[in-house]
C-alpha atoms as a PDB file:
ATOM      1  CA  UNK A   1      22.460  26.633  11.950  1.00  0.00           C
ATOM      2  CA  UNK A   2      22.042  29.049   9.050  1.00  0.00           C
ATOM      3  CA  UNK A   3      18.616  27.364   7.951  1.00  0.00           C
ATOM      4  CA  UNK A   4      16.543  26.710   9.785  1.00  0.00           C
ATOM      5  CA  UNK A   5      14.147  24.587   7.598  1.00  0.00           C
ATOM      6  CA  UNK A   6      17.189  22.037   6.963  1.00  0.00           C
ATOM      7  CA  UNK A   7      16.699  21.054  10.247  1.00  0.00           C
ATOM      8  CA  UNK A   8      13.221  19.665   9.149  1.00  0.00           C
ATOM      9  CA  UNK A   9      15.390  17.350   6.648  1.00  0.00           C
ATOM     10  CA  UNK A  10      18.188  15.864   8.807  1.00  0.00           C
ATOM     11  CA  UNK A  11      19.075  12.640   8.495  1.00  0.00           C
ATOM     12  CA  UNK A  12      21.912  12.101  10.833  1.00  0.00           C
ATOM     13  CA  UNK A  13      23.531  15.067  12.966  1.00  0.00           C
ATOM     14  CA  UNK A  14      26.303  14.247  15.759  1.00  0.00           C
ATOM     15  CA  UNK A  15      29.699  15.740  17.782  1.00  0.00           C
ATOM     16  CA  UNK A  16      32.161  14.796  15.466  1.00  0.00           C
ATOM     17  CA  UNK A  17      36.463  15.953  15.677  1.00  0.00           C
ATOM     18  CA  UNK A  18      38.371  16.381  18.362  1.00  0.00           C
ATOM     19  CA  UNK A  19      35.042  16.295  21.295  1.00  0.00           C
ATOM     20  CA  UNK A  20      34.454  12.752  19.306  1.00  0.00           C
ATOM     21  CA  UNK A  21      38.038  11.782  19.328  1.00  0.00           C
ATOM     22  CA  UNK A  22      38.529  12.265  22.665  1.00  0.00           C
ATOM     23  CA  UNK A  23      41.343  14.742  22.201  1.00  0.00           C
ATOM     24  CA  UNK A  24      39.353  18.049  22.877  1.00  0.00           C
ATOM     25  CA  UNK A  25      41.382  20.706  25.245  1.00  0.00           C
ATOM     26  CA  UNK A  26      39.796  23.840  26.659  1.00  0.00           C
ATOM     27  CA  UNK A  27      39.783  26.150  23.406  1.00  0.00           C
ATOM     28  CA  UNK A  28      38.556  23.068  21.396  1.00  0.00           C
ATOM     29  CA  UNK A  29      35.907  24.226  19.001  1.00  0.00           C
ATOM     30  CA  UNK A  30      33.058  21.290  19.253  1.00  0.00           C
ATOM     31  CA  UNK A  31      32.422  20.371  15.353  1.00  0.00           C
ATOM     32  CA  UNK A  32      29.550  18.938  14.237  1.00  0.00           C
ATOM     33  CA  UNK A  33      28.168  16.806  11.120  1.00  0.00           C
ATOM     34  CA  UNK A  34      25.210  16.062   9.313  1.00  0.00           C
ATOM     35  CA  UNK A  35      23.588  14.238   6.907  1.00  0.00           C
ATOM     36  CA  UNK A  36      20.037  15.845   5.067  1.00  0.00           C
ATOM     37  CA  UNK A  37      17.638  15.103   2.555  1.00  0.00           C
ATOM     38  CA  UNK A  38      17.153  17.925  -0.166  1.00  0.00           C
ATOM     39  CA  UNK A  39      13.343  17.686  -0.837  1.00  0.00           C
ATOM     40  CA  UNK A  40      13.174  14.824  -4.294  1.00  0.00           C
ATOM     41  CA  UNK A  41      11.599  17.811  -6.119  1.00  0.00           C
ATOM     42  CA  UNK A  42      14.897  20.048  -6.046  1.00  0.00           C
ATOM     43  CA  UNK A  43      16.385  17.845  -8.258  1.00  0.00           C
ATOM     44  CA  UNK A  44      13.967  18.438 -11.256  1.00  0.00           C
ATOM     45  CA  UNK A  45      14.907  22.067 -11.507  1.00  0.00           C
ATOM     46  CA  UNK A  46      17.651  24.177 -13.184  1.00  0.00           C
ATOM     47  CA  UNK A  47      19.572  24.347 -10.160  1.00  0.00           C
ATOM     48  CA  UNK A  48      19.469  21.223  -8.159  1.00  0.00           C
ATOM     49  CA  UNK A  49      21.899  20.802  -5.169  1.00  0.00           C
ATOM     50  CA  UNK A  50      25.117  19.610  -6.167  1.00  0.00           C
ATOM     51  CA  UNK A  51      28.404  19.899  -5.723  1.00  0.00           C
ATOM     52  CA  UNK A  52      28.998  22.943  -3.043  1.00  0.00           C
ATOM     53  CA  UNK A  53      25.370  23.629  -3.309  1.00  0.00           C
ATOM     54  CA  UNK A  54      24.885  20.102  -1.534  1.00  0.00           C
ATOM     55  CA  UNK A  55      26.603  21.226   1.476  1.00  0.00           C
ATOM     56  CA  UNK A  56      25.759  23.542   4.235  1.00  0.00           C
ATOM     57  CA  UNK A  57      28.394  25.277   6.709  1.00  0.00           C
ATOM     58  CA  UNK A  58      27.788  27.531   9.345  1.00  0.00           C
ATOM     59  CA  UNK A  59      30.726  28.545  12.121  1.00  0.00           C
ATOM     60  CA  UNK A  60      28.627  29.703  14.473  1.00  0.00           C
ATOM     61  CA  UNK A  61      28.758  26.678  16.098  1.00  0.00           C
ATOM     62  CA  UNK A  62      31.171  24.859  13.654  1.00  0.00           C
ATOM     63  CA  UNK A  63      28.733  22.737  11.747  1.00  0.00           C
ATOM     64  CA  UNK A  64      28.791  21.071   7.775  1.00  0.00           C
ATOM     65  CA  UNK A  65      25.850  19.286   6.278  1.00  0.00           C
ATOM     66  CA  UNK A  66      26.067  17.027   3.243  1.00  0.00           C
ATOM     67  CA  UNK A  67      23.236  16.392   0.922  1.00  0.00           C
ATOM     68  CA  UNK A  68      22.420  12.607   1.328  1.00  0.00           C
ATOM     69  CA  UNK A  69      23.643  11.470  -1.776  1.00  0.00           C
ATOM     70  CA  UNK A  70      26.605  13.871  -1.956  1.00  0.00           C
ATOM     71  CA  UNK A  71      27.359  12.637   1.399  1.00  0.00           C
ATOM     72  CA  UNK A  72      26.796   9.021   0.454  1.00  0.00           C
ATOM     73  CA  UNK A  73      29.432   9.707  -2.769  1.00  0.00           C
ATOM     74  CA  UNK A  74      32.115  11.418  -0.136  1.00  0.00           C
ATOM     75  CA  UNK A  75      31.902   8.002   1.717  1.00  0.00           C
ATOM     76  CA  UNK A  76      32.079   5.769  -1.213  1.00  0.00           C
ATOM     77  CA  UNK A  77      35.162   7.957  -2.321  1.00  0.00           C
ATOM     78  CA  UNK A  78      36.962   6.936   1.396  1.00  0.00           C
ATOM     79  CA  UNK A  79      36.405  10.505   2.930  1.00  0.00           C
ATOM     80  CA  UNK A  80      37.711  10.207   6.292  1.00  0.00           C
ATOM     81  CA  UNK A  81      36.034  12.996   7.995  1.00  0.00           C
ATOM     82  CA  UNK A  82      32.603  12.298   6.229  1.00  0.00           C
ATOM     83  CA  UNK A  83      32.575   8.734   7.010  1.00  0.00           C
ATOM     84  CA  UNK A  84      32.920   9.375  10.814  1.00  0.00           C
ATOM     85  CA  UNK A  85      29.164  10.444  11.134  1.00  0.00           C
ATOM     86  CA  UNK A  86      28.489   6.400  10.468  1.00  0.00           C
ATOM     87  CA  UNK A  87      30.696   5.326  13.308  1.00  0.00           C
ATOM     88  CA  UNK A  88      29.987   7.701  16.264  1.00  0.00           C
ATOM     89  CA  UNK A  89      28.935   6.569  19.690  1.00  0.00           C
ATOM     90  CA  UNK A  90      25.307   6.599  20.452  1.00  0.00           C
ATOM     91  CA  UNK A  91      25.541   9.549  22.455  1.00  0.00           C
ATOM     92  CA  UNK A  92      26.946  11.681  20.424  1.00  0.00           C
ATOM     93  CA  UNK A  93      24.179  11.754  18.125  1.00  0.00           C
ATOM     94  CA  UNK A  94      21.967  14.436  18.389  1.00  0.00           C
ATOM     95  CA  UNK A  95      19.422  14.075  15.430  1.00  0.00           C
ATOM     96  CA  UNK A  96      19.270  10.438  14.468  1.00  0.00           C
ATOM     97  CA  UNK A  97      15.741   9.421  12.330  1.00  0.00           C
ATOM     98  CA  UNK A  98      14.574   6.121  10.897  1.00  0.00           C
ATOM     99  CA  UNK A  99      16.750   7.021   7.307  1.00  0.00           C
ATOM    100  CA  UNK A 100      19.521   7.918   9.494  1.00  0.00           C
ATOM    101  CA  UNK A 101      19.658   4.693  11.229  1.00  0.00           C
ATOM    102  CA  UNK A 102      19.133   2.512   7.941  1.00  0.00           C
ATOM    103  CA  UNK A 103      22.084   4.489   6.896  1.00  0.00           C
ATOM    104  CA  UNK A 104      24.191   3.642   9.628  1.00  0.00           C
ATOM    105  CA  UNK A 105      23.067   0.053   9.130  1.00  0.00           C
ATOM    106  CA  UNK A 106      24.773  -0.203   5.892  1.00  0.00           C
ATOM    107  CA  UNK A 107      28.264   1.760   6.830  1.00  0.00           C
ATOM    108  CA  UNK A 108      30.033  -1.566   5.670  1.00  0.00           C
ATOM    109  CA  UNK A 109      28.415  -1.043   2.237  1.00  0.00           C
ATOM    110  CA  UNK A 110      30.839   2.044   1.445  1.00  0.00           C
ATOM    111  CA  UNK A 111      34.010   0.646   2.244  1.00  0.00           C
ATOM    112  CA  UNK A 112      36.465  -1.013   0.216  1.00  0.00           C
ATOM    113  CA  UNK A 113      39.911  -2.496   0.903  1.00  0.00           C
ATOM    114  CA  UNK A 114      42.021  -0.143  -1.550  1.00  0.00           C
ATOM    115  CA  UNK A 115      40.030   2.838  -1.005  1.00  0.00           C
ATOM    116  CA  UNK A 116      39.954   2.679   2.873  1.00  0.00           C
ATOM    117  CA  UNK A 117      44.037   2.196   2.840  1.00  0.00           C
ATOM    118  CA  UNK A 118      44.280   4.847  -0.168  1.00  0.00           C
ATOM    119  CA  UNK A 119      42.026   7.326   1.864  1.00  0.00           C
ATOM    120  CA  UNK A 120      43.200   7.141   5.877  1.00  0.00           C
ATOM    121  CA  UNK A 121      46.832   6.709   5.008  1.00  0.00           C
ATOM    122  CA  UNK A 122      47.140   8.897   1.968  1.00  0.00           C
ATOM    123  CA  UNK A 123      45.019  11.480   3.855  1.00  0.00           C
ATOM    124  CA  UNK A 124      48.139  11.455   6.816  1.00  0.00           C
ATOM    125  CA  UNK A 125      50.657  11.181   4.107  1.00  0.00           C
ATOM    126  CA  UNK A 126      49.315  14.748   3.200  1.00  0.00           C
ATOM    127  CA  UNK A 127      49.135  15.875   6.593  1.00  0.00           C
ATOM    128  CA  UNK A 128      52.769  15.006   6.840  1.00  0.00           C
ATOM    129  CA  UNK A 129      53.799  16.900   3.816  1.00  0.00           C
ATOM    130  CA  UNK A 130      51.643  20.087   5.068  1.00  0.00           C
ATOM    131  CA  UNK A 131      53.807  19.862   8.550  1.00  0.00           C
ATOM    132  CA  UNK A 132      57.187  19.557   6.665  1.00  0.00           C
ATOM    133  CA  UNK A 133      56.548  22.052   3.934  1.00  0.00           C
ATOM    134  CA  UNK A 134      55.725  24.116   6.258  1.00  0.00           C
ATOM    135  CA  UNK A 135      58.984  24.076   8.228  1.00  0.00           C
ATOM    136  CA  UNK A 136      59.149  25.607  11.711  1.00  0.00           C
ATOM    137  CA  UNK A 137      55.934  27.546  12.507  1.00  0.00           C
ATOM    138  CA  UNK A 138      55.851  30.380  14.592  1.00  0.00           C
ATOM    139  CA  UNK A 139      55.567  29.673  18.644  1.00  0.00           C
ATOM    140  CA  UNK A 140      51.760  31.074  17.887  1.00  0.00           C
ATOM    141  CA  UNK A 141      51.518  28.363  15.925  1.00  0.00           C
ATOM    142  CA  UNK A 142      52.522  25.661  17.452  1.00  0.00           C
ATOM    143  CA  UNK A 143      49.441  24.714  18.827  1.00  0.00           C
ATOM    144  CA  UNK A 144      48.260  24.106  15.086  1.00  0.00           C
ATOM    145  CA  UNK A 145      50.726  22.682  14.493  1.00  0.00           C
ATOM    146  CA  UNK A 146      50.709  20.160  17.572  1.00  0.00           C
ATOM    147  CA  UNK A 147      46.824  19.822  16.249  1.00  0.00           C
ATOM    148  CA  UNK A 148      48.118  18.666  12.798  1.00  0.00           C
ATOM    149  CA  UNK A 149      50.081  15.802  13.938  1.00  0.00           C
ATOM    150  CA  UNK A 150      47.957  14.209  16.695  1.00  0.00           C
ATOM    151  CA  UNK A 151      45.586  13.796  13.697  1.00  0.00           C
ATOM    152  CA  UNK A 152      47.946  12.840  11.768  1.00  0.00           C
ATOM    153  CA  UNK A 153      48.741   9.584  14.254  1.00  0.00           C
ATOM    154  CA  UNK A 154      44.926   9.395  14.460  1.00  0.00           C
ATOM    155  CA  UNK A 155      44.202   8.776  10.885  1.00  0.00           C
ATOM    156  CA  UNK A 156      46.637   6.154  10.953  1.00  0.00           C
ATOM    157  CA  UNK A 157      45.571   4.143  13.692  1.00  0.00           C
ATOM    158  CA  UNK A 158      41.472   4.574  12.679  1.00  0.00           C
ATOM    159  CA  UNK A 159      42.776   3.668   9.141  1.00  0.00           C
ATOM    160  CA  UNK A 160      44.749   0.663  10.110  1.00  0.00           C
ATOM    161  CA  UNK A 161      41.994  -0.513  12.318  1.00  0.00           C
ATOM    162  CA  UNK A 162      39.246  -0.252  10.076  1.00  0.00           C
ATOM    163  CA  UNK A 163      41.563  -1.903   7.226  1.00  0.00           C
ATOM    164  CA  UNK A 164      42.280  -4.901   9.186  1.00  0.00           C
ATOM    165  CA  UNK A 165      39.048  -5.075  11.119  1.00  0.00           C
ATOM    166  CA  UNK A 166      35.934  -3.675   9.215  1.00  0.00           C
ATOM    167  CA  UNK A 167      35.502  -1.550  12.186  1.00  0.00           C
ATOM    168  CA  UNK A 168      36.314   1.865  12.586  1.00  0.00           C
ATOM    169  CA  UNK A 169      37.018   3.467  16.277  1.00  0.00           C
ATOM    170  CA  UNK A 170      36.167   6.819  17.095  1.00  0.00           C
ATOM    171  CA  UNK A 171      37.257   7.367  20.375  1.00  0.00           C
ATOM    172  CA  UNK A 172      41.221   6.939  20.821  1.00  0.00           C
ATOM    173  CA  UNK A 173      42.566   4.711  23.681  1.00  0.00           C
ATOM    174  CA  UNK A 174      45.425   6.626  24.956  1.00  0.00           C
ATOM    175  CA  UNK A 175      44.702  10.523  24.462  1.00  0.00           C
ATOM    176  CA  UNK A 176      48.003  11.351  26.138  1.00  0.00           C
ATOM    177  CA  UNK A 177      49.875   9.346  23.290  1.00  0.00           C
ATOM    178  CA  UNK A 178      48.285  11.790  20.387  1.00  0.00           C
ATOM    179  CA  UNK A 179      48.970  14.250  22.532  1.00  0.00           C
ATOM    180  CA  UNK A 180      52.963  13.917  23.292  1.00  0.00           C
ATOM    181  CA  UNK A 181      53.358  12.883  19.427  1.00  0.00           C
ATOM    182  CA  UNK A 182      51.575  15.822  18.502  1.00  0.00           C
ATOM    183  CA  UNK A 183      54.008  18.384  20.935  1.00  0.00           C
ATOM    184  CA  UNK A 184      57.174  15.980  19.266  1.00  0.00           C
ATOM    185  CA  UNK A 185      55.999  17.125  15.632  1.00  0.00           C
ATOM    186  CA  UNK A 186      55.580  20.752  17.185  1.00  0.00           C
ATOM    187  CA  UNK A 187      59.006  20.993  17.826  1.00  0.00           C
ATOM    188  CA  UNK A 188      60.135  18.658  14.523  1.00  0.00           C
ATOM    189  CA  UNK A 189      57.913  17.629  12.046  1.00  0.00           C
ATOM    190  CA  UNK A 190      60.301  15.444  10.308  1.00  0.00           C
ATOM    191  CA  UNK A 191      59.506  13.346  13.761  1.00  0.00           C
ATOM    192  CA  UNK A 192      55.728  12.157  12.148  1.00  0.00           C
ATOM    193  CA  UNK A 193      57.679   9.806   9.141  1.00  0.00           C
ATOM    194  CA  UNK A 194      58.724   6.819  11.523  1.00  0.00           C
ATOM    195  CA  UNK A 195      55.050   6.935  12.042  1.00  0.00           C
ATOM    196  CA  UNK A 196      54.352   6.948   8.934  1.00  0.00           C
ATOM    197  CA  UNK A 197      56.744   4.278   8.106  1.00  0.00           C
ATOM    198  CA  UNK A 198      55.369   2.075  10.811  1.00  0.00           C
ATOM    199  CA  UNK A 199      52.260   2.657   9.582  1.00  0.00           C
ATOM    200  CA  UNK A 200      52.693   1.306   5.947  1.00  0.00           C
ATOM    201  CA  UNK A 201      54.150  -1.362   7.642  1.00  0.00           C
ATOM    202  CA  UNK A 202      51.152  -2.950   9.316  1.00  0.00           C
ATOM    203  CA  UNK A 203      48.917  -2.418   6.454  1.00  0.00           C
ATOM    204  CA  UNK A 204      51.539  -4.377   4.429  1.00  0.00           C
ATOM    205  CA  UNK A 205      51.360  -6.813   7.475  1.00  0.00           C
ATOM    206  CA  UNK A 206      47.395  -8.074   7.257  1.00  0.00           C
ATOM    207  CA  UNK A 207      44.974  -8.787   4.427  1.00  0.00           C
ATOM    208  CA  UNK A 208      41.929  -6.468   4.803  1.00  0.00           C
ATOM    209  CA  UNK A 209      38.514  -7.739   5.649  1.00  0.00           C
ATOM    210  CA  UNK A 210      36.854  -5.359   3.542  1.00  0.00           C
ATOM    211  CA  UNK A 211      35.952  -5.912  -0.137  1.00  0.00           C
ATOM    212  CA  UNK A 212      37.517  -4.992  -3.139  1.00  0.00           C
ATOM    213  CA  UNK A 213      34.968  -3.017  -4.404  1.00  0.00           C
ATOM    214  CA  UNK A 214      31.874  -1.055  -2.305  1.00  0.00           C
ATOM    215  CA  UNK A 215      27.688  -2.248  -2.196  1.00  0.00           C
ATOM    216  CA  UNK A 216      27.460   0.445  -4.297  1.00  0.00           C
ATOM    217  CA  UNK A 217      23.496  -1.552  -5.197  1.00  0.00           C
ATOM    218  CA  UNK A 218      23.199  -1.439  -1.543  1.00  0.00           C
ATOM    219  CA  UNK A 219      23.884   2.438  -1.394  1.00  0.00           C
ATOM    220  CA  UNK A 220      21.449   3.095  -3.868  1.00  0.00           C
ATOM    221  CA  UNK A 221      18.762   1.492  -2.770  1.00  0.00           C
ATOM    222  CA  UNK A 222      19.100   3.411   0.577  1.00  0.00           C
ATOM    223  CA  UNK A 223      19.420   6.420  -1.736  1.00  0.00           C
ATOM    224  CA  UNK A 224      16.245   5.956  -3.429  1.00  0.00           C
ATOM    225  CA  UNK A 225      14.446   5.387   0.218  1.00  0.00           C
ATOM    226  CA  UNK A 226      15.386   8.894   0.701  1.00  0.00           C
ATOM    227  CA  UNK A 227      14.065  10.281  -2.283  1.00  0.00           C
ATOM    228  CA  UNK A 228      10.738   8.291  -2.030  1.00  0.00           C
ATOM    229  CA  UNK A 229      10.159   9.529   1.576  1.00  0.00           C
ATOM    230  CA  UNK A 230      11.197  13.301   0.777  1.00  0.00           C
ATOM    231  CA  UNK A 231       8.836  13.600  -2.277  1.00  0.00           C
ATOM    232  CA  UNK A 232       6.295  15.856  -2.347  1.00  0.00           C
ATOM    233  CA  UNK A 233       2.465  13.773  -2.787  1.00  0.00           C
ATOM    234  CA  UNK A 234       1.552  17.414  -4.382  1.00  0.00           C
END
């Protein structure tokens, strides 16, 4: 971690990626996320944390931290990666306090029907552009590019399954299926758009459980829990 007293204010911190996913090889990096509380009185100064100051990465283990209520926007917005930290298995948590858990109580109150589709399948839309543009990659990087498209698949399945179900699965049922698609993009990327296409498909197929609009009242008030229990009594 590159500071140490952020530890102090962590919220929610857990395996996330490919160790999550289920998808991790031998040279998988293990990627971690986390959720913190910027003391209430850093926001009454000239610099309070916002934007990239809200967010803390270190590489040495692969780690990012969000700021609770930049995290908390990231989610509203559909982020795919951001959102994960709500869904992860119990143990797979490795910091999980009181704030955290009310957190993960609400997960439903960020999502949205639109923004949920938008997000997962837009996100693999531009995964499948990246793999395309990108032509033929050297054989040193094929194993990015094998990376690329078992994530691509990924996001579509978590995407369609949350859509249709409210739910959002973190853990992949058939690793060796991400896996084989992944090598098949390796070798052609134009073989991800029947995916794709299938994809669209079954979203057009159901009628989403989720609303058309996020708790955003509910997301505040968990917001302002935060703030009253990380403000200084001096």
């Amino acid at each position: 971690m590159t500071s140490l007293p952020l530890m102090d204010n962590l919220l929610l911190f857990g395996m996330v990626g490919s160790t999550a996913y289920g998808l991790a090889g031998p040279g998988s990096d293990v990627d971690r996320l986390g959720v913190y509380a910027a003391p209430t009185v850093a926001f009454h100064g000239l610099t309070p944390p916002t934007g990239r100051d809200a967010t803390v990465v270190s590489h040495t283990p692969d780690t990012t931290i969000h700021e609770a209520a930049k995290a908390a926007t990231l989610m509203l917005g559909g982020n795919p990666t951001v959102n994960e930290i709500l869904w992860l298995p119990d143990e797979l948590y490795e910091v999980r306090t009181p704030l955290g858990d009310e957190m993960i109580g609400i997960r439903s109150a960020f999502l949205s029907a639109k923004q949920t589709r938008d997000s997962y399948f837009g996100y693999a839309k531009s995964q499948l552009k990246r793999l395309v543009d990108t032509g033929q990659f050297q054989s040193k990087m094929r194993k990015r590019q094998a990376k690329h498209g078992r994530h691509l698949l990924r996001l579509l399945d978590q995407g369609f399954a949350l859509y249709a179900t409210g739910q959002l699965p973190i853990r992949v049922e058939n690793p060796q299926r991400y896996i084989d698609f992944g090598e098949a993009v390796a070798a052609d990327p134009a073989a991800a758009r029947p995916a794709l296409a299938e994809a669209e498909a079954r979203f057009d197929s159901v009628r989403s459980v989720l609303p058309a609009e996020p708790d955003r009242a509910a997301v505040e008030a968990w917001l302002l829990r935060v703030r009253r229990a990380h403000l200084d009594p001096a």
